[in-house]
Protein backbone atom coordinates (compact mmCIF):
# COMPACT_ATOMS: atom_id res chain seq x y z
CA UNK A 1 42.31 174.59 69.08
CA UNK A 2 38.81 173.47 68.06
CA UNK A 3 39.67 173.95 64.10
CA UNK A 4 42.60 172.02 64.46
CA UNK A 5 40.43 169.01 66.43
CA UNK A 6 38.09 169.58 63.69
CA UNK A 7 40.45 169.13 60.52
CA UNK A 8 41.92 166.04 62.71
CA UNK A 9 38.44 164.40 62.59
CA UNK A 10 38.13 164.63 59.34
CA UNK A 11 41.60 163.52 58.05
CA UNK A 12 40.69 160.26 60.34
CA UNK A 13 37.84 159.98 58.89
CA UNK A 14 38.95 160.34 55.71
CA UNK A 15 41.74 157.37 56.07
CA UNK A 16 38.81 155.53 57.52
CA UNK A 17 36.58 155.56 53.92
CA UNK A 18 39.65 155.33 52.28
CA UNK A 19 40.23 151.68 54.29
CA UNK A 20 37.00 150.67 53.69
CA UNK A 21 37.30 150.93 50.51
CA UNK A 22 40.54 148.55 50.75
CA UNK A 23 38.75 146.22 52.29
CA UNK A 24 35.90 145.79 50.12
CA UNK A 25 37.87 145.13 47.23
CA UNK A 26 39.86 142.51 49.16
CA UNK A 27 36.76 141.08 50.05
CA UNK A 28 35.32 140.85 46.50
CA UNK A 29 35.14 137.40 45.02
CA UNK A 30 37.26 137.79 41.90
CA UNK A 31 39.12 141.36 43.31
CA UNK A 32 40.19 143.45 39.92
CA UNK A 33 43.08 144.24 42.12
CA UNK A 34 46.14 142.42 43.68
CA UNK A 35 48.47 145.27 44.76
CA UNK A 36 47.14 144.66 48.05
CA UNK A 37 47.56 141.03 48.75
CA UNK A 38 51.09 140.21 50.43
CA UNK A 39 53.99 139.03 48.31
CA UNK A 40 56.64 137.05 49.26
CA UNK A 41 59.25 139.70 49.07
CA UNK A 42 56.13 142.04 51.35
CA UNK A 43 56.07 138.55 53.94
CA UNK A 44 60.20 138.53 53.92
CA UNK A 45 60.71 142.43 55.22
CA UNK A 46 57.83 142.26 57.27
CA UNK A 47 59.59 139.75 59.40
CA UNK A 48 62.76 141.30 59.15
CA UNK A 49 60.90 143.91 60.66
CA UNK A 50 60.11 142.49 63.31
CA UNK A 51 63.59 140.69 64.18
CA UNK A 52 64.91 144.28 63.81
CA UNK A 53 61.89 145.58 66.86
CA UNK A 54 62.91 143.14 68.86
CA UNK A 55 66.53 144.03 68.91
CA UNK A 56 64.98 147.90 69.36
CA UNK A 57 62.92 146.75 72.05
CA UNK A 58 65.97 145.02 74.08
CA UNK A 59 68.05 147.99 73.87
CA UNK A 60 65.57 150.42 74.31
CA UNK A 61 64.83 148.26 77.93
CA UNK A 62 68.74 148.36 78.24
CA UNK A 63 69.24 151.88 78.24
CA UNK A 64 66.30 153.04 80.30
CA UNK A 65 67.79 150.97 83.14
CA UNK A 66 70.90 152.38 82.51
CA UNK A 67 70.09 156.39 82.35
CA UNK A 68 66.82 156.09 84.66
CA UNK A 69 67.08 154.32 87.46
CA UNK A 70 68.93 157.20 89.09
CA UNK A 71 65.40 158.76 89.55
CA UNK A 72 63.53 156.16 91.51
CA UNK A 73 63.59 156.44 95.09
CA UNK A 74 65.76 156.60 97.73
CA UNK A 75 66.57 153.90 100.68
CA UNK A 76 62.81 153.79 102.51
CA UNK A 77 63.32 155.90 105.91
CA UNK A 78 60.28 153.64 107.49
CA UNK A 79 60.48 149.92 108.76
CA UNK A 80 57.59 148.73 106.78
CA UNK A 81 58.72 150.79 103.54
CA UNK A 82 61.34 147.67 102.97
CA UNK A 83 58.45 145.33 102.71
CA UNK A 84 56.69 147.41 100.31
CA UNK A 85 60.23 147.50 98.14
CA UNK A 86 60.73 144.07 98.55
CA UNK A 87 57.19 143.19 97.11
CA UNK A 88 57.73 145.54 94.15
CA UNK A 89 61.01 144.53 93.39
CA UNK A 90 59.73 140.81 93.07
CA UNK A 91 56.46 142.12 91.23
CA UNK A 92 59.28 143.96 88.82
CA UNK A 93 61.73 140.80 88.48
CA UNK A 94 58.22 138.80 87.46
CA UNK A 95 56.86 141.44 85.30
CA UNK A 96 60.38 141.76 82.87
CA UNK A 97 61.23 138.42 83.25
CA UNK A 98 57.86 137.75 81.49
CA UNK A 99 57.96 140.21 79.15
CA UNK A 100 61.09 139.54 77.61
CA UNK A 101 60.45 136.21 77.32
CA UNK A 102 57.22 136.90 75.94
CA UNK A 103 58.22 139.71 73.68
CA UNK A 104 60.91 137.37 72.27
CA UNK A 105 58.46 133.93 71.10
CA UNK A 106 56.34 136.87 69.32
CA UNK A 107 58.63 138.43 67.23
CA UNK A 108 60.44 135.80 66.66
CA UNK A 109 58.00 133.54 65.35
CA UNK A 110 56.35 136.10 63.94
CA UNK A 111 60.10 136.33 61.77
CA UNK A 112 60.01 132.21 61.65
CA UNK A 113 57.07 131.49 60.94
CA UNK A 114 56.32 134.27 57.90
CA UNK A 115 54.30 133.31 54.62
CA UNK A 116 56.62 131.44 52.55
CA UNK A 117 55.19 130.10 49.19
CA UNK A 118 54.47 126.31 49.27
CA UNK A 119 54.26 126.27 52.94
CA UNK A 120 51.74 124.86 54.63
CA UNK A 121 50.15 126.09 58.20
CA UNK A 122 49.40 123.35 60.25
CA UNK A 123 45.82 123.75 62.05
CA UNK A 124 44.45 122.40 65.45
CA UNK A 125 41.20 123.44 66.82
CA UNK A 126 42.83 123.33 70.17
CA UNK A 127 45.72 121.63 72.87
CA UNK A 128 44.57 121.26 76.21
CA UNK A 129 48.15 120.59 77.63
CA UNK A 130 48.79 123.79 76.44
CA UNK A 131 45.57 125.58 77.46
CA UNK A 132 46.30 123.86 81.11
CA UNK A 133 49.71 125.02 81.42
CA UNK A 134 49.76 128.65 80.22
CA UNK A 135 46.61 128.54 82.93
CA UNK A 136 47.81 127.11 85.64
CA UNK A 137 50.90 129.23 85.75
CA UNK A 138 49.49 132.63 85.89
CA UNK A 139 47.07 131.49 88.36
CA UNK A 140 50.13 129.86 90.79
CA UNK A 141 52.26 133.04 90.17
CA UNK A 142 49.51 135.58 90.66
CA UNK A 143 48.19 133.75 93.91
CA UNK A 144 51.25 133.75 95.47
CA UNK A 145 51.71 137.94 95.20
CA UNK A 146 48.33 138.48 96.06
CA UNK A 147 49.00 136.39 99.20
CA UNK A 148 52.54 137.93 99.95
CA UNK A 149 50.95 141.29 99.42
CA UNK A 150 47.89 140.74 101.66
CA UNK A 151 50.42 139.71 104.86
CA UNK A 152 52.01 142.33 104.11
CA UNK A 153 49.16 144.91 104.22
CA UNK A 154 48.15 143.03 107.22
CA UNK A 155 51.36 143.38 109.14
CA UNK A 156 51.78 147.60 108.02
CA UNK A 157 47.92 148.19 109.29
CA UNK A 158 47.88 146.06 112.45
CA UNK A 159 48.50 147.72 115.44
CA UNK A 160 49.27 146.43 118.68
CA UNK A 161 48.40 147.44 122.00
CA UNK A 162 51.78 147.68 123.43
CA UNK A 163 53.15 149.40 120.13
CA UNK A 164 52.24 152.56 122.23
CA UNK A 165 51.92 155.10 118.96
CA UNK A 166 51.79 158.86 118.83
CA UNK A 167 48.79 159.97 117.54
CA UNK A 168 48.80 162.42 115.15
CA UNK A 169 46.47 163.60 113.06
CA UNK A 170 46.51 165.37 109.73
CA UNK A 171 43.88 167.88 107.96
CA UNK A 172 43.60 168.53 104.26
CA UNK A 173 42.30 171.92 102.50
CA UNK A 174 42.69 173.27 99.31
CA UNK A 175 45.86 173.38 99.37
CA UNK A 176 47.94 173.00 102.34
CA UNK A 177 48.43 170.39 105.18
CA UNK A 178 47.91 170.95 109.07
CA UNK A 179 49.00 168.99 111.69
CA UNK A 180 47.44 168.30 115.31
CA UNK A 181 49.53 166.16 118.08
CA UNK A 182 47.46 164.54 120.34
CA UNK A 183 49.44 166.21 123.52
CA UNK A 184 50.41 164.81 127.25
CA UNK A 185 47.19 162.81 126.90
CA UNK A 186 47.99 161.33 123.58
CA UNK A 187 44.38 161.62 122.88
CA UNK A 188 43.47 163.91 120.01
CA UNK A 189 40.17 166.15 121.39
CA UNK A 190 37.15 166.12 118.64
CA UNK A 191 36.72 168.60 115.81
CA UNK A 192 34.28 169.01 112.87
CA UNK A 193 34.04 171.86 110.26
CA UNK A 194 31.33 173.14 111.92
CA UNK A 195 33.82 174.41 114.29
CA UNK A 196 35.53 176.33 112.64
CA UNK A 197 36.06 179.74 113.18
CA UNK A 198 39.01 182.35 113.57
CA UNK A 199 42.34 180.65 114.88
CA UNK A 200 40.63 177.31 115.34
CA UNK A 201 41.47 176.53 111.05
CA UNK A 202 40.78 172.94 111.89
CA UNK A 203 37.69 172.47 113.70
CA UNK A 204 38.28 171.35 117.24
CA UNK A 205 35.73 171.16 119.60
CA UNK A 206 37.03 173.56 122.13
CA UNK A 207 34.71 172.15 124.93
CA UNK A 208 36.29 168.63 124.85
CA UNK A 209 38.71 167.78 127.60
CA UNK A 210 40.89 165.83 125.12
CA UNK A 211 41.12 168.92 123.22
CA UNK A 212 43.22 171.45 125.52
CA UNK A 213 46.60 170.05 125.08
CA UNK A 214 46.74 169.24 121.46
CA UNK A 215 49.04 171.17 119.77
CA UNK A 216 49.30 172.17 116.13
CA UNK A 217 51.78 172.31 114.02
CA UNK A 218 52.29 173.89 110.24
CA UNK A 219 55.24 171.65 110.26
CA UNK A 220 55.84 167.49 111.04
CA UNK A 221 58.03 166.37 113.19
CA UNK A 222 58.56 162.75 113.98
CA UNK A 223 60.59 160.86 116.56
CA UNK A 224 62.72 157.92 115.11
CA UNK A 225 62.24 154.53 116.36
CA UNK A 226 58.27 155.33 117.27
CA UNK A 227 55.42 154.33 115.40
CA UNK A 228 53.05 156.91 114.59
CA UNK A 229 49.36 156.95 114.22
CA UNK A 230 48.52 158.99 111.66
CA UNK A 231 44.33 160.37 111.87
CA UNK A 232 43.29 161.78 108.49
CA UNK A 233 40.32 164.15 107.94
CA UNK A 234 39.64 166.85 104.92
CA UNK A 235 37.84 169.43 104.96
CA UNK A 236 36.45 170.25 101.28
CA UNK A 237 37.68 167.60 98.59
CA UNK A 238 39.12 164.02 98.10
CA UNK A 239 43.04 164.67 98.77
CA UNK A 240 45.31 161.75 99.38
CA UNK A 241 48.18 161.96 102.00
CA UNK A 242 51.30 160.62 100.53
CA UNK A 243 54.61 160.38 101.97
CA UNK A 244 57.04 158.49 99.16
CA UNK A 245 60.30 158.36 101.25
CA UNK A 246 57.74 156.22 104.08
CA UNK A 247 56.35 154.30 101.69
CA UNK A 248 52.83 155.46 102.55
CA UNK A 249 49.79 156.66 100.97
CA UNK A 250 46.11 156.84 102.68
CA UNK A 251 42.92 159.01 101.10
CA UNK A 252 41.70 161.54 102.93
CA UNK A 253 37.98 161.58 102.48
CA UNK A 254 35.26 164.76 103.63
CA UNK A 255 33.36 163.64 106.05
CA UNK A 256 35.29 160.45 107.52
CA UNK A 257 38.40 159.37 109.43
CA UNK A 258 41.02 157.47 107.50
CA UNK A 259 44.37 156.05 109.48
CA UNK A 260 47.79 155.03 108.44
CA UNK A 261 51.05 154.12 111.41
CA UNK A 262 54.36 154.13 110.19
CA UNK A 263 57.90 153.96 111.91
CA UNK A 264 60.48 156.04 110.99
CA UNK A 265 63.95 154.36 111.10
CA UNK A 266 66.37 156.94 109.48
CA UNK A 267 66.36 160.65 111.17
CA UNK A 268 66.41 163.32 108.37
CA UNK A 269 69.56 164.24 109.27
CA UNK A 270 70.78 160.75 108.47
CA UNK A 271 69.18 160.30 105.27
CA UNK A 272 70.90 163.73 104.04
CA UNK A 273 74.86 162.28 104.40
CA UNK A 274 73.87 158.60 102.65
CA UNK A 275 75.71 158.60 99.45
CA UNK A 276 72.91 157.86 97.37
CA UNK A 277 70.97 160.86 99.10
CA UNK A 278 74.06 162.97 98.15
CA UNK A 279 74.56 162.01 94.65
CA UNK A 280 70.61 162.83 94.06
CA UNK A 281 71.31 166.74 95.84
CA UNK A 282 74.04 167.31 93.54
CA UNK A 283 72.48 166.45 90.26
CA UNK A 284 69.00 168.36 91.47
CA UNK A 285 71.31 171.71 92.09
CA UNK A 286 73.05 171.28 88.62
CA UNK A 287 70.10 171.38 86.76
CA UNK A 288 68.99 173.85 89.22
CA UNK A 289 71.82 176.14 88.79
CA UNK A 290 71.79 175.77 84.72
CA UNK A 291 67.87 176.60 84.95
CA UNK A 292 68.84 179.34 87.44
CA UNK A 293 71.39 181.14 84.84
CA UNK A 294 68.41 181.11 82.03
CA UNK A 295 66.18 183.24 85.04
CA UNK A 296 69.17 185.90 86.16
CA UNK A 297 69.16 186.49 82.17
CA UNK A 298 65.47 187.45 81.84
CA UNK A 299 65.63 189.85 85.22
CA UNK A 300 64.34 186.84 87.75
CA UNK A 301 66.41 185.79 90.97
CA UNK A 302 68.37 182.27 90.98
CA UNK A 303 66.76 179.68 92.34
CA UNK A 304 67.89 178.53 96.01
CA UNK A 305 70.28 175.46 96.51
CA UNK A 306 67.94 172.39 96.98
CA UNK A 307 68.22 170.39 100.84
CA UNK A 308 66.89 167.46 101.21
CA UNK A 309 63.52 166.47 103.33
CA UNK A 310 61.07 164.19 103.90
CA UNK A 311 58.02 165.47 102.52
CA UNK A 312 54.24 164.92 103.19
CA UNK A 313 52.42 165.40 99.49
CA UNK A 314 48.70 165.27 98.08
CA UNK A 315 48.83 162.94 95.61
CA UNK A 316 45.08 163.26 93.79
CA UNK A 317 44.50 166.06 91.98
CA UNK A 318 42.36 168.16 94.00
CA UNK A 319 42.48 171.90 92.29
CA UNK A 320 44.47 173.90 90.77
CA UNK A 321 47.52 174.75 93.16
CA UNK A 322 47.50 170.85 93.81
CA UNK A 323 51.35 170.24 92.70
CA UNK A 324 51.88 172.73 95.72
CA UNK A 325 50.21 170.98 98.98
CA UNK A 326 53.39 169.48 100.43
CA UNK A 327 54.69 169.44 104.28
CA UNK A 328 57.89 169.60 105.42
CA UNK A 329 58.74 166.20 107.55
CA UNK A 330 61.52 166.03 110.63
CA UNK A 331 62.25 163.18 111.74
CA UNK A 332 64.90 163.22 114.21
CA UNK A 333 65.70 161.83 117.68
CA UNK A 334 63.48 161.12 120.64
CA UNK A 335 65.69 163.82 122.48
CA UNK A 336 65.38 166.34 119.88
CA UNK A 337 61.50 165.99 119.50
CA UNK A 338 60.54 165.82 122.63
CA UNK A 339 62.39 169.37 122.64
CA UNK A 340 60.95 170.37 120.08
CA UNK A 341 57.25 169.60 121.01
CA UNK A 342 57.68 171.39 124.17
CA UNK A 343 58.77 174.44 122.37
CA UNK A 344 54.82 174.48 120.91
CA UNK A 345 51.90 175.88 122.12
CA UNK A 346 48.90 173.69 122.83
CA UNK A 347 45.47 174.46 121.22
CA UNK A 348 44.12 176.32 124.63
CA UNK A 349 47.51 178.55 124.33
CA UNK A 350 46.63 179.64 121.15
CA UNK A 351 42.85 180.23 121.21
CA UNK A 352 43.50 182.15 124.49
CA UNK A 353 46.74 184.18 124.40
């Protein structure tokens, strides 16, 4: 690897004396040599050229929408997760519509407006109309989705007294997620890494009253219809708790508390029988089972149909086995969590069996 960065230096630097060297004879005076000063016939398929780009660049946007749109996400299964899709989807709609447009005047004229022998550019030092306008614009357009976007933050993060949220809180190590419900109480006890020790993976202070009837969990489950207070605490690096079917993302950072609330509005169970959920399954287990027919081959066992979930992932790269910190998320009825929460044992159950 190193002799092959090596001989890749020099070759670039090689083209780089060798462009020099261009240049200073185009810069001479009285050059010796015209080969390298544009003809008309040079000017002609260079903007041809770019005519021809621009009709690559069109279709090329054509039929990425076409083949790859099948891979963005799903329906959001949170309330605020349609705010965040309707903010990107008008950030998207502003974004193309300008680059096409853009895209378009500068090929074009760079086609139109090509050296042609006897013509004449015309010169201006400057147009403030146009300086104003091509100002202006950007400045109205840009204001207005930073301001949509702020209210929108500012709705997802405020929470209200009588919103009533379970608290839950979630720890990050290299590499897996835990989870801690804040119990009858719905106060979560206080922990620290300092604590930790044996059973107790997440550092709770055993000898606060808040602490007895939290309960963890190696698995989320979620109630639809309730918000959910999310508490966030890691306990060696920066890891980054990110639930993409929710909408949500939040840092977890060593030695602080970060929060997110979201409300779930679609139980898994739901989401699994929506037809764009379905059509998503059954292309993930055909390429599954094609990959899983190369594997049987070499001596390997096929790989398992894929289901469906809600998942809770890290998304900074925080180590090596980072693609792998995921939780499984549940979200299902009020009836059916509360069923299954009393099903778990609190923290005092399991540090004294």
């Amino acid at each position: 690897m190193t002799v092959f960065l090596v001989l890749t230096v020099l070759f670039l630097f090689a083209i780089t004396i060798w462009q020099m060297k261009k240049i200073f004879n185009l810069s001479r005076l009285k050059p010796q040599d015209n080969s390298q000063i544009a003809t008309e016939n040079d000017n002609n398929n260079q903007g041809k050229l770019m005519l021809g780009f621009l009709v690559f660049f069109y279709i090329f946007l054509i039929v990425g929408f076409w083949n790859w749109t099948s891979v963005l996400l799903p329906e959001s299964g949170s309330e605020h997760g349609k705010d965040i899709d309707q903010l990107m989807l008008i950030s998207m709609i502003l974004i193309f519509t300008v680059l096409i447009i853009t895209h378009f005047l500068l090929l074009y004229f760079a086609f139109k407006y090509r050296g042609i022998k006897n013509r004449k550019a015309i010169f201006f030092a400057d147009n403030d109309q146009l300086e104003f306008v091509w100002t202006i614009i950007p400045v109205i357009v840009l204001s207005g989705l930073i301001i949509y976007g702020l209210f929108t933050w500012t709705d997802i993060m405020n929470i209200h007294e009588d919103d009533d949220p379970i608290i839950v809180e979630l720890y990050a190590k290299q590499f897996i997620w835990e989870a801690r419900y804040s119990g009858q109480d719905n106060t979560l006890g206080q922990a620290n890494v300092r604590f930790i020790e044996g059973v107790n993976t997440m550092g709770v202070d055993v000898s606060d009253a808040y602490a007895a009837d939290d309960v963890p969990a190696r698995e989320l489950h979620l109630p639809v219809g309730r918000k959910v207070l999310f508490k966030m605490r890691s306990q060696d690096v920066l890891h980054s708790a990110y639930m993409p079917h929710f909408r949500a993302q939040m840092n977890v950072v060593p030695g602080m508390i970060t929060q997110f609330a979201l409300t779930p509005d679609i139980t898994t169970a739901d989401a699994r029988q929506s037809d764009e959920i379905i059509k998503k399954v059954a292309n993930i287990n055909k390429l599954r089972e094609e990959k899983s027919k190369g594997l049987v081959a070499k001596g390997f066992e096929a790989l398992d149909p894929y289901e469906f979930d809600y998942l809770l992932l890290c998304n900074k790269i925080c180590g090596a086995s980072h693609y792998n910190m995921q939780m499984k998320i549940i979200v299902e009825t009020q009836e059916e969590f509360d069923a299954w929460i009393a099903e778990q044992k609190t923290l005092s159950q399991t540090l004294n069996p």
